[in-house]
C-alpha atoms as a PDB file:
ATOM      1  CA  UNK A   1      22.812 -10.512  -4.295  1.00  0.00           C
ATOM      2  CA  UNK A   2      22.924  -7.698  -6.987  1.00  0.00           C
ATOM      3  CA  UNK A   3      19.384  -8.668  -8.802  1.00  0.00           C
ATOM      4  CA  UNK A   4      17.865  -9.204  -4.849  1.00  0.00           C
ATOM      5  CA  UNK A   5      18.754  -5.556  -3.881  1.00  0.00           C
ATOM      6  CA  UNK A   6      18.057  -4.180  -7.689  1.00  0.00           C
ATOM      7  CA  UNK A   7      14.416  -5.806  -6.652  1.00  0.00           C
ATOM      8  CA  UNK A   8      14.052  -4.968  -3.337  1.00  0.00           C
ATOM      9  CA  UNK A   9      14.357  -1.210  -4.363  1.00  0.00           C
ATOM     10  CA  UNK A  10      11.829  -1.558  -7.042  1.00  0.00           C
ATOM     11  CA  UNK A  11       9.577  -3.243  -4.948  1.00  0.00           C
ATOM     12  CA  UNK A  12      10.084  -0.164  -1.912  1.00  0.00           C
ATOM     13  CA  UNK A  13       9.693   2.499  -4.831  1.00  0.00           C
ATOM     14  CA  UNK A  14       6.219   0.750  -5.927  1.00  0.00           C
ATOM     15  CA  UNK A  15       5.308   1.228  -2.327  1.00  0.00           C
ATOM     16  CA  UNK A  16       6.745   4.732  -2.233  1.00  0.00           C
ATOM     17  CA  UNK A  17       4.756   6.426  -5.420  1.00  0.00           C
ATOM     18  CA  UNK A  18       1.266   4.549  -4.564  1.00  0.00           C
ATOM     19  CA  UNK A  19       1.819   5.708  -0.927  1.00  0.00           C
ATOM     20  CA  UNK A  20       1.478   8.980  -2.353  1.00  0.00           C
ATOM     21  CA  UNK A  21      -0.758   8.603  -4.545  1.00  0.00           C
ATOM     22  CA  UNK A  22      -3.192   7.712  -1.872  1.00  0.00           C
ATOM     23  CA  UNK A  23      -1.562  10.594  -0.202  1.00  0.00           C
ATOM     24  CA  UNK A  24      -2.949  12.838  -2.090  1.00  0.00           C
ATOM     25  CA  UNK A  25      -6.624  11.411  -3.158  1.00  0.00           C
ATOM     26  CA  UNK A  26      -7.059  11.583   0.159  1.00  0.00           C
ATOM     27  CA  UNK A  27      -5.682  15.261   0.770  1.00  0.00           C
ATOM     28  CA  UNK A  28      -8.470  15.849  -1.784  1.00  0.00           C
ATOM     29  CA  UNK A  29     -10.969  15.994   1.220  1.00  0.00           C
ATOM     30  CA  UNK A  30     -13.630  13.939  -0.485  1.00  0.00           C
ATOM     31  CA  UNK A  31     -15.402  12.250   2.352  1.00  0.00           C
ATOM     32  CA  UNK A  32     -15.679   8.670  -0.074  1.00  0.00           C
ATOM     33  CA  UNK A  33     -12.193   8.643  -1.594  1.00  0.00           C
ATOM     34  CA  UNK A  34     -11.035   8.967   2.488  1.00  0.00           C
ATOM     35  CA  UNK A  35     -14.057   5.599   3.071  1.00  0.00           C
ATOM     36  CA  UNK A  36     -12.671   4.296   0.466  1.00  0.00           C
ATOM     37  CA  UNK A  37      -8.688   4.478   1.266  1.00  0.00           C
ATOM     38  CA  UNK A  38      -9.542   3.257   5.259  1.00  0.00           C
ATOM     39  CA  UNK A  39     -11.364   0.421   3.630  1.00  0.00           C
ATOM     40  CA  UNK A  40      -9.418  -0.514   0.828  1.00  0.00           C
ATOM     41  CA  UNK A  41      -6.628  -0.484   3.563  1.00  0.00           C
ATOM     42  CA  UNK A  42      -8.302  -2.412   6.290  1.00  0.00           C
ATOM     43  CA  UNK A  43      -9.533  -5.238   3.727  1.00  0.00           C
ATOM     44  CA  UNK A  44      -6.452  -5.821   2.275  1.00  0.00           C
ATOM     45  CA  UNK A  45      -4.512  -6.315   5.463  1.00  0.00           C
ATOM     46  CA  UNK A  46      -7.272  -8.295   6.385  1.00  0.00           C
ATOM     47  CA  UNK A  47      -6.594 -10.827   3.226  1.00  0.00           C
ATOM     48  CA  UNK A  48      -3.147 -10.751   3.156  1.00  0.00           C
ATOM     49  CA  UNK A  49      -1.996 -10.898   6.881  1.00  0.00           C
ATOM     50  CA  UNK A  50      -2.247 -14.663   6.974  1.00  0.00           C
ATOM     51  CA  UNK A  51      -0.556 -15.053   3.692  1.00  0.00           C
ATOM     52  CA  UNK A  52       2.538 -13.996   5.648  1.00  0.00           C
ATOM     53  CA  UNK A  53       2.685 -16.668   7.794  1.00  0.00           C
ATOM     54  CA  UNK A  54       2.291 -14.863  11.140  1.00  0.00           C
ATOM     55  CA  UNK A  55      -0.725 -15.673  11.421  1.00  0.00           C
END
């Protein structure tokens, strides 16, 4: 149970600190790093949505 919860938090604090890293290339108000976040984002929850299973 311990090395499950150790991970999970590693795994939300990855998601945390690239969350914000976005967060701010984007708050950098260049029109192409903004294209490029949206479409970064859309294509890869495009790839991996199926891999979940739900769909």
């Amino acid at each position: 149970w311990f090395e499950y919860h150790v991970g999970q938090t590693l795994f939300h604090v990855v998601q945390v600190v690239l969350g914000y890293m976005v967060m701010l290339a984007v708050m950098s108000y260049n029109g192409w790093i903004f294209l490029g976040a949206i479409v970064g984002s859309t294509l890869g929850y495009f790839v991996v949505y199926p891999l979940l299973g739900r769909g």
